[in-house]
N, C-alpha and C. Protein backbone atom coordinates (compact mmCIF):
# COMPACT_ATOMS: atom_id res chain seq x y z
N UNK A 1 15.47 -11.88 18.39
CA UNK A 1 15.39 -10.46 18.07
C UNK A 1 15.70 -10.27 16.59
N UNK A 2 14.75 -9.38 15.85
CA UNK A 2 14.68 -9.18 14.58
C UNK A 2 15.99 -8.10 14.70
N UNK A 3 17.26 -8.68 13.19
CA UNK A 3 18.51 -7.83 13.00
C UNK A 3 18.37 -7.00 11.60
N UNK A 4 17.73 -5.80 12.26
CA UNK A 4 17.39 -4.48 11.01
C UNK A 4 18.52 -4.77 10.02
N UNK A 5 20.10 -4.81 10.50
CA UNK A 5 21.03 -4.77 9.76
C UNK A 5 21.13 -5.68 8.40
N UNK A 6 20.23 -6.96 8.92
CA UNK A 6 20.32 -7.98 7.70
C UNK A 6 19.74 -7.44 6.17
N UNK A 7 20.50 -8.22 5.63
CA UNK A 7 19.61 -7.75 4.00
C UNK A 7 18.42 -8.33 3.66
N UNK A 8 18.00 -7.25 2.61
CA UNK A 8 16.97 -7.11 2.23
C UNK A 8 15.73 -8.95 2.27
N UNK A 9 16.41 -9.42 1.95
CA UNK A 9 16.04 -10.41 1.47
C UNK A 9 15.87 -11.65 2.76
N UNK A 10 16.99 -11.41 3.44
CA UNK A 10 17.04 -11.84 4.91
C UNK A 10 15.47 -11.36 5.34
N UNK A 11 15.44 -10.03 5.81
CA UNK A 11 14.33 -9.76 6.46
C UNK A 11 12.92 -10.19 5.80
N UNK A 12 13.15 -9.85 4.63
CA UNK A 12 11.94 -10.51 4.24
C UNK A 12 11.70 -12.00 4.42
N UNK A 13 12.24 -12.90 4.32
CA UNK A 13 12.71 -14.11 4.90
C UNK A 13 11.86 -14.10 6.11
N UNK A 14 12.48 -13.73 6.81
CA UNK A 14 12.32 -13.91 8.17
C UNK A 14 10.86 -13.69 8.86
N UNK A 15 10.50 -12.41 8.20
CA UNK A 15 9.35 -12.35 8.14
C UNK A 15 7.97 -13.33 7.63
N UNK A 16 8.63 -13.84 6.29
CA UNK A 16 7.76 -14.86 5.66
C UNK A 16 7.17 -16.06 6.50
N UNK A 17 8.25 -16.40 7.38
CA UNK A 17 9.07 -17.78 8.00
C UNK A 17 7.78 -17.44 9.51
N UNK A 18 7.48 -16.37 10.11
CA UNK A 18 6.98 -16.01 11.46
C UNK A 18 4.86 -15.95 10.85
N UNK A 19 4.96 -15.64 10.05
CA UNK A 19 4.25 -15.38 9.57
C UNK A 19 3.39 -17.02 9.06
N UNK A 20 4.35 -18.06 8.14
CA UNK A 20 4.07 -19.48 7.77
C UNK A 20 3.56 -20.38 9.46
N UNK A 21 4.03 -19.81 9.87
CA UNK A 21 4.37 -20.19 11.05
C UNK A 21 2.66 -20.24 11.88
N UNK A 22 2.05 -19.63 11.67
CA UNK A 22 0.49 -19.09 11.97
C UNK A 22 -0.73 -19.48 10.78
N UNK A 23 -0.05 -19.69 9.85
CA UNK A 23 -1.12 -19.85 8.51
C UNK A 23 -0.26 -20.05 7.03
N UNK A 24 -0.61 -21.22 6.24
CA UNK A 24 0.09 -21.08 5.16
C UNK A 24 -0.69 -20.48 3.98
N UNK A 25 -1.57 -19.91 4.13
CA UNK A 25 -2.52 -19.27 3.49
C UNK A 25 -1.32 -18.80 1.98
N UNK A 26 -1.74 -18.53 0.50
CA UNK A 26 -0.96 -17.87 -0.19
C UNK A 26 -1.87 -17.08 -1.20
N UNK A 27 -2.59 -16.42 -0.66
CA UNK A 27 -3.96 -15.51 -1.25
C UNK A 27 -3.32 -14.71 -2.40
N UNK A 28 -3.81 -14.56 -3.55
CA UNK A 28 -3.26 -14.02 -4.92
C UNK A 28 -3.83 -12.72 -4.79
N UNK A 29 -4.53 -11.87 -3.84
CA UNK A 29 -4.74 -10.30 -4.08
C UNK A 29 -4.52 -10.11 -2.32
N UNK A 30 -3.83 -8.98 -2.49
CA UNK A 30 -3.27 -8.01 -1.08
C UNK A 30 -3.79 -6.52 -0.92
N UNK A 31 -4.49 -6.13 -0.14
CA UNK A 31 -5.20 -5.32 0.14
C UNK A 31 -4.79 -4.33 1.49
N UNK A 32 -3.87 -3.02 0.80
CA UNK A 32 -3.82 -2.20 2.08
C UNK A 32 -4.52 -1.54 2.62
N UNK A 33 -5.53 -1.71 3.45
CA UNK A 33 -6.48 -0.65 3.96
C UNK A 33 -6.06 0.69 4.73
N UNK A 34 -6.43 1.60 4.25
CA UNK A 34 -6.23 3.13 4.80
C UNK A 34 -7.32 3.13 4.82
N UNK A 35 -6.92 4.85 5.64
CA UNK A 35 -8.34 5.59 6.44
C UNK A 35 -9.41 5.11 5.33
N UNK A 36 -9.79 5.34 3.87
CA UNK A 36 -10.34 5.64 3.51
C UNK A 36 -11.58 4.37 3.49
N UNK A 37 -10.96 3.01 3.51
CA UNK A 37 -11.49 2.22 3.00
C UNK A 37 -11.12 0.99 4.65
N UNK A 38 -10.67 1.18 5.76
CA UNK A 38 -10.58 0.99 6.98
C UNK A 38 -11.52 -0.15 7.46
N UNK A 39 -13.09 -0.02 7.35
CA UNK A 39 -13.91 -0.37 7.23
C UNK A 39 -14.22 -2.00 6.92
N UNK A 40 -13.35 -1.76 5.71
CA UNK A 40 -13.79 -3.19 4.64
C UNK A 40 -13.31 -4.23 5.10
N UNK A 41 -12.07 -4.07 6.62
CA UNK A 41 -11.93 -5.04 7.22
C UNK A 41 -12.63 -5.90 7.70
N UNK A 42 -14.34 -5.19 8.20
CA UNK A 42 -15.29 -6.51 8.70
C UNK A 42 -15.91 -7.18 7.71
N UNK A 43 -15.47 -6.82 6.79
CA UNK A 43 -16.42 -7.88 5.69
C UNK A 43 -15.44 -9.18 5.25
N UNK A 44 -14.26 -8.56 5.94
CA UNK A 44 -13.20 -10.25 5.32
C UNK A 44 -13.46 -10.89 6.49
N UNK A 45 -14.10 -12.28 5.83
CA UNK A 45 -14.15 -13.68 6.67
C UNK A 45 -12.14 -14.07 6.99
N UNK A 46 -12.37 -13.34 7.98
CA UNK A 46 -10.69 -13.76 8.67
C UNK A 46 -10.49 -14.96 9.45
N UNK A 47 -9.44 -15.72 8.66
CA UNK A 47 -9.08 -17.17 9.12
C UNK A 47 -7.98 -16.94 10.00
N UNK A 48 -7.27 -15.91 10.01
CA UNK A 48 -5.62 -15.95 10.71
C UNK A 48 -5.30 -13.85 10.64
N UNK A 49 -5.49 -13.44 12.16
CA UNK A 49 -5.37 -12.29 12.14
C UNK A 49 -3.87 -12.34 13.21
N UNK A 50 -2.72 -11.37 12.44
CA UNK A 50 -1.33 -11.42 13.12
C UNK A 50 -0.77 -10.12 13.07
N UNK A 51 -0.83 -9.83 14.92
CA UNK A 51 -0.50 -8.45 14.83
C UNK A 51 0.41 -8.22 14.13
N UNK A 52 0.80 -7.13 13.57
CA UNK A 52 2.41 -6.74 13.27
C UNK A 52 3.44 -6.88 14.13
N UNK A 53 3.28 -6.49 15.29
CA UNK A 53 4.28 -6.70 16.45
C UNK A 53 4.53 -7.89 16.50
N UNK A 54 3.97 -8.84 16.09
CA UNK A 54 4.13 -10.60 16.05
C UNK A 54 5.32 -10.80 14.78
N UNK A 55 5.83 -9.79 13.72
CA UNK A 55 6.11 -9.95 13.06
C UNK A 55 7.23 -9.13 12.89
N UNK A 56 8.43 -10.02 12.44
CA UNK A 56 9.72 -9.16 12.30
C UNK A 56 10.06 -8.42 11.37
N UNK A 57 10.45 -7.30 11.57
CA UNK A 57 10.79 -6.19 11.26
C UNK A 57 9.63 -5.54 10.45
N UNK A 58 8.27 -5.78 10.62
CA UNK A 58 7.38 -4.71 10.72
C UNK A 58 7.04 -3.75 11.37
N UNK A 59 6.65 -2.86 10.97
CA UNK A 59 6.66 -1.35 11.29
C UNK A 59 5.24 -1.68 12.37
N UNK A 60 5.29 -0.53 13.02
CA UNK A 60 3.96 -0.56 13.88
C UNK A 60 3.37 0.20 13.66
N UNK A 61 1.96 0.09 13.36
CA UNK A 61 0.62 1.79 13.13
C UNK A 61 1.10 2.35 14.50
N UNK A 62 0.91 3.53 14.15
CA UNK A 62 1.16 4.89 15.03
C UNK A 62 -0.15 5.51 14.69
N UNK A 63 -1.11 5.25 13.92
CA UNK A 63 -2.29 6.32 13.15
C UNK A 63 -3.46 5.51 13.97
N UNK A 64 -3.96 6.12 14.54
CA UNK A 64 -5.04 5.56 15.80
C UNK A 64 -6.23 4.88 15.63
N UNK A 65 -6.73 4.80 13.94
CA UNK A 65 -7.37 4.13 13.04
C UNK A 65 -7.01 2.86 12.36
N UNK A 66 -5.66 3.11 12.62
CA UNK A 66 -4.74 1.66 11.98
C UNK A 66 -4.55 0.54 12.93
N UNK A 67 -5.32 0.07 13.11
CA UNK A 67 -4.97 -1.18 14.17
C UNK A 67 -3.94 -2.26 13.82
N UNK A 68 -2.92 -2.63 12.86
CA UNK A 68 -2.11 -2.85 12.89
C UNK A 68 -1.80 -4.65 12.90
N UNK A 69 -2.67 -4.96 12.17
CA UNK A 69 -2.36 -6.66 11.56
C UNK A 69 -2.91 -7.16 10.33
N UNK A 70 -2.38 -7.60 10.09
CA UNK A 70 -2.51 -8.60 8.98
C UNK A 70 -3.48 -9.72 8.97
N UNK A 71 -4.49 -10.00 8.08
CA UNK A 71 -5.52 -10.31 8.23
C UNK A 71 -5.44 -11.09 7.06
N UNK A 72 -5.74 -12.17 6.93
CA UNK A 72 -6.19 -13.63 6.28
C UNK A 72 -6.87 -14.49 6.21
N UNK A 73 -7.98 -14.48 5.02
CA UNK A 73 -9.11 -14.44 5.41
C UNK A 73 -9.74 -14.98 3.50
N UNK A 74 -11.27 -14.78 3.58
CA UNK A 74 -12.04 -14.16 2.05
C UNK A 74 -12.73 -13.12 2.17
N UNK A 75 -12.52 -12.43 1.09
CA UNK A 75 -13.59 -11.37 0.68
C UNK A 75 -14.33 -11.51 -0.45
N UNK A 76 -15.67 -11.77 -0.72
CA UNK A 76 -16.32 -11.80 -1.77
C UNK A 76 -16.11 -13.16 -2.03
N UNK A 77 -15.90 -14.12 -1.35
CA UNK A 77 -15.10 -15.25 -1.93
C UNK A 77 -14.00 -15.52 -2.67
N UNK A 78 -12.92 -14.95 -2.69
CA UNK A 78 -11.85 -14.51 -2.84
C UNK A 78 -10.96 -14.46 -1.98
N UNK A 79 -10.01 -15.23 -1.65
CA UNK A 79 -8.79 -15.43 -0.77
C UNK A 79 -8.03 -13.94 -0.78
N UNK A 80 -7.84 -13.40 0.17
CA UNK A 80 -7.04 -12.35 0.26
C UNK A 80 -5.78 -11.82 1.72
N UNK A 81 -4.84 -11.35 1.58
CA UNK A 81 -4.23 -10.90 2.89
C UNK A 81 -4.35 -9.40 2.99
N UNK A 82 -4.94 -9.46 3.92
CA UNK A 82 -5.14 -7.40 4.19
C UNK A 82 -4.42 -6.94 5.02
N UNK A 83 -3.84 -5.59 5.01
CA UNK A 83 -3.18 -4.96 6.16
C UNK A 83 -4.12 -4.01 6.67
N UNK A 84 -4.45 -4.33 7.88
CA UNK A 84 -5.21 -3.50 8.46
C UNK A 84 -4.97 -2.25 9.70
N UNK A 85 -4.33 -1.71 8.52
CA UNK A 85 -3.46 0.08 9.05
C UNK A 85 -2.03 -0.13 8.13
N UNK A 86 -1.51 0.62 8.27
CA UNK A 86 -0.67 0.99 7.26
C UNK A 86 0.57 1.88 7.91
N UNK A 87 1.78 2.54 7.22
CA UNK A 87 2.85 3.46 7.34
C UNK A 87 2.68 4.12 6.71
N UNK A 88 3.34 5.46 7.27
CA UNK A 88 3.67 6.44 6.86
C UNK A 88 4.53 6.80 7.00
N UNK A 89 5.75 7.88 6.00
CA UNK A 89 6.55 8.69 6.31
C UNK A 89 6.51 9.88 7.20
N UNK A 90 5.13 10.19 7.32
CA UNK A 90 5.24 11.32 8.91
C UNK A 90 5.40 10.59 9.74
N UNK A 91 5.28 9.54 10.03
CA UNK A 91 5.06 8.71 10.89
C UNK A 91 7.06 8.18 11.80
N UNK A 92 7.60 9.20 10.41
CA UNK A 92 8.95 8.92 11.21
C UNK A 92 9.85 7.71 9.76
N UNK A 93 8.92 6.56 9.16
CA UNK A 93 9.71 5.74 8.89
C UNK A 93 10.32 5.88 7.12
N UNK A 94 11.37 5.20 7.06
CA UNK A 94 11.65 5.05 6.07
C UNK A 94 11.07 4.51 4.63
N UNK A 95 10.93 5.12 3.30
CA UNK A 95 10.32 4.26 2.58
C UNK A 95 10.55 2.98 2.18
N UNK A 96 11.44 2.54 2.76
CA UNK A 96 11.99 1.38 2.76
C UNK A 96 10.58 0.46 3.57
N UNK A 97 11.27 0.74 4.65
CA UNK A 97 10.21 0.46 5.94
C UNK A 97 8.29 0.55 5.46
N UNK A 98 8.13 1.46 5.03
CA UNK A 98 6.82 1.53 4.57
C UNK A 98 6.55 1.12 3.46
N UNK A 99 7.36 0.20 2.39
CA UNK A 99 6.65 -0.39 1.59
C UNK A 99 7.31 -2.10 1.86
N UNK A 100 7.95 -2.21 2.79
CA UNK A 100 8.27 -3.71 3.60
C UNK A 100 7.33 -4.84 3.43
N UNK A 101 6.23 -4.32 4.00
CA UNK A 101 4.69 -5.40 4.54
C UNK A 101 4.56 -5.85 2.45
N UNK A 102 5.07 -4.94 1.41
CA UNK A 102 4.20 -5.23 0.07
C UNK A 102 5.22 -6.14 -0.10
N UNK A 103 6.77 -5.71 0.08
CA UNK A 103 7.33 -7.08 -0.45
C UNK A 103 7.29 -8.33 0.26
N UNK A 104 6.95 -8.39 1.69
CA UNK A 104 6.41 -9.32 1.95
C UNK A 104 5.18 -10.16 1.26
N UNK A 105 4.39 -9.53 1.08
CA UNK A 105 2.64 -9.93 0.47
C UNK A 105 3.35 -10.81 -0.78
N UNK A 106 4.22 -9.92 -1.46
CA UNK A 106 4.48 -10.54 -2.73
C UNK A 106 5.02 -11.96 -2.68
N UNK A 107 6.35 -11.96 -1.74
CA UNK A 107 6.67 -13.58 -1.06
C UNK A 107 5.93 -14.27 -0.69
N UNK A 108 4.76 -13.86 -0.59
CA UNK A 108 3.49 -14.94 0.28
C UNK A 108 2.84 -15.56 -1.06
N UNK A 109 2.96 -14.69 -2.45
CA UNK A 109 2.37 -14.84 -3.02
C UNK A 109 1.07 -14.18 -4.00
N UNK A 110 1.25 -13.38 -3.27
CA UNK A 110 0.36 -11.60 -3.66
C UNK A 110 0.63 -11.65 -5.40
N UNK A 111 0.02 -11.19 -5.72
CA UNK A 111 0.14 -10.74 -7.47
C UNK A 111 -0.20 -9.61 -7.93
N UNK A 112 -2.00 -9.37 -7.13
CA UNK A 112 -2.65 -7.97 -7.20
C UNK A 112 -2.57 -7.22 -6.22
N UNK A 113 -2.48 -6.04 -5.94
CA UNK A 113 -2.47 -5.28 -4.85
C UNK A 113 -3.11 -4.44 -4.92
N UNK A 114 -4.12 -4.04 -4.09
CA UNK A 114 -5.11 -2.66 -3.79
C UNK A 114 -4.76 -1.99 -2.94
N UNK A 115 -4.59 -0.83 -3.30
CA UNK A 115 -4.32 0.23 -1.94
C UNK A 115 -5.25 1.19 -1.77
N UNK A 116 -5.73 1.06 -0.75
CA UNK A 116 -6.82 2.01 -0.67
C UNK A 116 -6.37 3.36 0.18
N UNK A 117 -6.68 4.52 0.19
CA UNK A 117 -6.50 5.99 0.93
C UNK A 117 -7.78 6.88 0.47
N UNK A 118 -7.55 7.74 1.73
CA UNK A 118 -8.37 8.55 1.68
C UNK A 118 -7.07 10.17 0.87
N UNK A 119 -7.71 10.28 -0.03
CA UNK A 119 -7.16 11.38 -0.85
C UNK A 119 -7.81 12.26 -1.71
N UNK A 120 -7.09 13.45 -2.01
CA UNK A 120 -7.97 15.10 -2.06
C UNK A 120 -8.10 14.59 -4.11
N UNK A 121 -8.94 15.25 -5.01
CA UNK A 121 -8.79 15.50 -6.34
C UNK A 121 -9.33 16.67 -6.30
N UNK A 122 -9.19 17.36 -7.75
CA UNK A 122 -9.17 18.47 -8.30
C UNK A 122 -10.53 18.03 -9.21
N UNK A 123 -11.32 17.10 -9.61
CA UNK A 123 -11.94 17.38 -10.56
C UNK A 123 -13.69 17.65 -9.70
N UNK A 124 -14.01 18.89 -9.85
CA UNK A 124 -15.32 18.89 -9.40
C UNK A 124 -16.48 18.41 -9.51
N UNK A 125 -16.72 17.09 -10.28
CA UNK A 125 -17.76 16.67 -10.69
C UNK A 125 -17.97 15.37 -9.61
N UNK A 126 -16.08 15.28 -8.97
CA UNK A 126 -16.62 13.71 -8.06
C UNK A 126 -17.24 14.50 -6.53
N UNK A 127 -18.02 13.06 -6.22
CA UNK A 127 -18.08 13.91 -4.62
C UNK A 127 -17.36 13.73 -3.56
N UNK A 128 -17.33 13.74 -2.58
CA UNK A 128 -16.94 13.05 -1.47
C UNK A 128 -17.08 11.97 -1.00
N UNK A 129 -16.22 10.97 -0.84
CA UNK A 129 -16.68 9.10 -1.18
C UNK A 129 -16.31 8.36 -1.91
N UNK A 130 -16.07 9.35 -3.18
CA UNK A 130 -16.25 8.24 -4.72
C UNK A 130 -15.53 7.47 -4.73
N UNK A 131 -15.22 6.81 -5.25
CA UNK A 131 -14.01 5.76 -5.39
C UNK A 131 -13.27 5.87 -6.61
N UNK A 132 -12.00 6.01 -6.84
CA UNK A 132 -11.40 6.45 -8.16
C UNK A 132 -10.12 5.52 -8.00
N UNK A 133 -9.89 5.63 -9.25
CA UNK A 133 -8.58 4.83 -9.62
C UNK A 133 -7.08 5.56 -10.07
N UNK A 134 -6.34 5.31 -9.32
CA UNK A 134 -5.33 6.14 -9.56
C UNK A 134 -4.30 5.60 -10.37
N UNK A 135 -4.02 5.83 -11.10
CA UNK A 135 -3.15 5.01 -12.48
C UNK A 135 -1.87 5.60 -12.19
N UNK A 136 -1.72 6.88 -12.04
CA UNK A 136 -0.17 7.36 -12.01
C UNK A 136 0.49 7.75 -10.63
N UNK A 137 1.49 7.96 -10.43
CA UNK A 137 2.19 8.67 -9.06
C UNK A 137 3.11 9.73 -9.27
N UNK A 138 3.65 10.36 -8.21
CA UNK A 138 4.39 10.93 -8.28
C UNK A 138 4.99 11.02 -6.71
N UNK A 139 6.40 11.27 -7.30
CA UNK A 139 7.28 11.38 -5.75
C UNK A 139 8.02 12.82 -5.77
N UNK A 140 7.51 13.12 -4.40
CA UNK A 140 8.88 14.68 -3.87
C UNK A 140 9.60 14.38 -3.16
N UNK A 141 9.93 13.25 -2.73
CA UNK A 141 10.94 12.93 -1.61
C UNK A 141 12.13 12.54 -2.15
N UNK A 142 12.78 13.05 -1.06
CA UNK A 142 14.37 13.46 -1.51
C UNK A 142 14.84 11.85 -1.72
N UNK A 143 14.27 10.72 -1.01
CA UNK A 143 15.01 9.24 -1.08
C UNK A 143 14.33 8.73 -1.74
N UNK A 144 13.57 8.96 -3.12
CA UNK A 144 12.78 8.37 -3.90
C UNK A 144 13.35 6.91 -4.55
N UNK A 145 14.86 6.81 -4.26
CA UNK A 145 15.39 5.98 -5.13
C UNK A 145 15.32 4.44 -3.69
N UNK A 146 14.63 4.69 -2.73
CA UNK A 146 14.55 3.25 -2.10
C UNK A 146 13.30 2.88 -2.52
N UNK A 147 12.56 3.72 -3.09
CA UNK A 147 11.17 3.10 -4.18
C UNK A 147 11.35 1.85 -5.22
N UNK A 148 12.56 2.93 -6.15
CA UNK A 148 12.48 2.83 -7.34
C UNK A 148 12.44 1.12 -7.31
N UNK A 149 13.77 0.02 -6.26
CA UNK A 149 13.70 -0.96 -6.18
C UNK A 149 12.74 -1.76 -6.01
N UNK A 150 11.10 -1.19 -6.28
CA UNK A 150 9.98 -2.63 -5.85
C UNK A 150 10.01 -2.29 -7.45
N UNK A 151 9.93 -4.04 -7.89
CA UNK A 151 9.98 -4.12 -9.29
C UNK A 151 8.51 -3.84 -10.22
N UNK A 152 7.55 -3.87 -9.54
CA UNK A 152 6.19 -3.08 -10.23
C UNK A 152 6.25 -1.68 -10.57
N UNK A 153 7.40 -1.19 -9.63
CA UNK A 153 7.57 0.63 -9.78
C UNK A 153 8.01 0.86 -11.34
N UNK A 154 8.82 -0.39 -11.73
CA UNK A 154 9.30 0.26 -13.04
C UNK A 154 8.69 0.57 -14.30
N UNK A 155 7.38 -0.28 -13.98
CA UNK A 155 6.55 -0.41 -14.82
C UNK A 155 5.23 0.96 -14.83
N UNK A 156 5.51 1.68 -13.85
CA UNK A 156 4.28 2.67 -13.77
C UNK A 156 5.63 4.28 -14.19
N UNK A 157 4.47 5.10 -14.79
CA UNK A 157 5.12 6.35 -15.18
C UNK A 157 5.51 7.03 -13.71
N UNK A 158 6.70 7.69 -14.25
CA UNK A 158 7.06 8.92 -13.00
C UNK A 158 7.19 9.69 -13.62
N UNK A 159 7.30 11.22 -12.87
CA UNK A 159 6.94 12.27 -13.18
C UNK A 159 8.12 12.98 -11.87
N UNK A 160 9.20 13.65 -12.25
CA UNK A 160 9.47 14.98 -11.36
C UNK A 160 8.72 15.96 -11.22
N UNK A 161 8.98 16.76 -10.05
CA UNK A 161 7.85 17.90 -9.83
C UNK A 161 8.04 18.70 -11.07
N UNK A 162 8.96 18.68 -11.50
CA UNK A 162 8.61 19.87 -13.30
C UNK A 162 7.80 19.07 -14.06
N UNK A 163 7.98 18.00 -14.13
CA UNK A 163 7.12 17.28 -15.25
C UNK A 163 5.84 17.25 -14.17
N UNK A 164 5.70 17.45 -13.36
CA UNK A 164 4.03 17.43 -12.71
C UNK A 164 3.11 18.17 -13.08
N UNK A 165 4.55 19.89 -12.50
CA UNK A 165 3.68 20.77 -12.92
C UNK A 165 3.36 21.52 -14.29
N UNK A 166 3.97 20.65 -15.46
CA UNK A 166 3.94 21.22 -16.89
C UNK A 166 2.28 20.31 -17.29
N UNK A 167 2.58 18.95 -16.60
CA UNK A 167 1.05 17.84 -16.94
C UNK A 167 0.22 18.57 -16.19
N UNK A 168 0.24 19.20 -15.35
CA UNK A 168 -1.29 19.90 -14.41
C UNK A 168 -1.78 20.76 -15.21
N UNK A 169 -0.50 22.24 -15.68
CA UNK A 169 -0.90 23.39 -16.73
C UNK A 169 -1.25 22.48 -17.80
N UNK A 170 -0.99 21.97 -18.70
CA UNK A 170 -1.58 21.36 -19.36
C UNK A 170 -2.98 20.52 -19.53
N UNK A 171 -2.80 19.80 -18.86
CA UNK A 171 -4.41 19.46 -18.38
C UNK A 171 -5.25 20.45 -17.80
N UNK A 172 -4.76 21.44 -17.01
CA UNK A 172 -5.68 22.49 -16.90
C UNK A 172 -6.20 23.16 -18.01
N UNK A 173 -5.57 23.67 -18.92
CA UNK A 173 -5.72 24.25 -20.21
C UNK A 173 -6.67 23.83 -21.16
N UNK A 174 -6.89 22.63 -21.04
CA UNK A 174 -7.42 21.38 -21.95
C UNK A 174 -8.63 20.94 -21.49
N UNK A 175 -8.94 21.38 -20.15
CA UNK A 175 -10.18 20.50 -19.87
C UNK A 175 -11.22 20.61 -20.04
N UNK A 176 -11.99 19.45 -20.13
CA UNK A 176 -13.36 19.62 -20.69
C UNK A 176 -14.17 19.10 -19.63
N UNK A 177 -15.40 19.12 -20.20
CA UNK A 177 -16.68 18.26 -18.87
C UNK A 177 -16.58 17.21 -18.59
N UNK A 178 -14.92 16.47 -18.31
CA UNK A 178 -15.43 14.92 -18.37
C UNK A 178 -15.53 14.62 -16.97
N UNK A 179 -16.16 13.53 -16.94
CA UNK A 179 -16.34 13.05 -15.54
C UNK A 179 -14.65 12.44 -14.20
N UNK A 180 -14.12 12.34 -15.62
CA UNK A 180 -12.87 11.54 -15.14
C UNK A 180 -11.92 12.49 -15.80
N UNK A 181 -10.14 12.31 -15.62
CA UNK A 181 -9.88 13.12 -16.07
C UNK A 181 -7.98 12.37 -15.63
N UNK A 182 -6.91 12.43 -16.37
CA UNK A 182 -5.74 11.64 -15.91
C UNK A 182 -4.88 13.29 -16.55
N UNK A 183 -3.69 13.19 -15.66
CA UNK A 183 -3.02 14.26 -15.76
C UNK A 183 -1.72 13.91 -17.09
């Protein structure tokens, strides 16, 4: 039985260890599939598919689209590990808990990470579909600081909701016809 209580590093451990255990695969790009991009799971030639429930102290999809394993495999010819469904904080769990499966990927060996979602923009020129790149984030949650600890976070800008909404008026103010557009 997986012991939530252990540290950080334990669990990830442990996880690594259940996981080696099925495939030593150590694929250099990690790929979270959401709703948006769900799909792209049949195109990975999968060598080693492991439910989450096979795996300690992973979270379980609750989102009825998320089928809920880990997938190891190529895409494009390209070695990759995909999660196929994902967490959420409506979903009940901690952000701890929902960004778990990345520090795992990274122990496996991960370097790049794609996250794919289905999500709303403001600029009217894209359509419905497009594919865009999201360079910045922002957090409203009150426990933002169990984020702050994945060490790629430190490296990307944050923004409090005042500094969000001074970059939105601002960029609103400013905008022009471009096709693209960063806040």
């Amino acid at each position: 039985m997986a012991d939530a209580t252990a540290p950080l590093s334990a669990r990830i451990a442990e996880s690594v260890a259940a996981i080696r255990g099925r495939t030593q695969a150590s694929p250099p790009v990690g790929i979270i599939l959401g709703t948006g991009l769900g799909g792209l799971a049949k195109r990975i030639q999968v060598d080693c598919a492991i439910e989450y429930a096979d795996i300690p102290h992973f979270p379980l999809s609750t989102v009825e689209s998320h089928t809920g394993r880990l997938l190891f495999g190529t895409l494009g010819g390209k070695p990759v590990v995909a999660m196929q469904g994902r967490f959420h904080r409506y979903e009940g769990y901690t952000l701890q808990q929902v960004t778990f499966p990345v520090r795992v990927m990274k122990a496996l060996g991960v370097g790049t990470l794609v996250v794919s979602n289905a999500c709303g923009g403001m600029n009217p020129l894209w359509a419905p579909g497009e594919l865009m790149l999201i360079r910045e984030m922002l957090s409203m949650s009150s426990d933002f600081s169990s984020v702050v600890t994945v060490p790629a976070m430190s490296m990307l800008p944050m923004f409090t909701p005042v500094e969000l909404r001074k970059r939105i008026r601002v960029a609103s103010l400013t905008r022009t016809n471009r096709s693209t557009s960063t806040l």
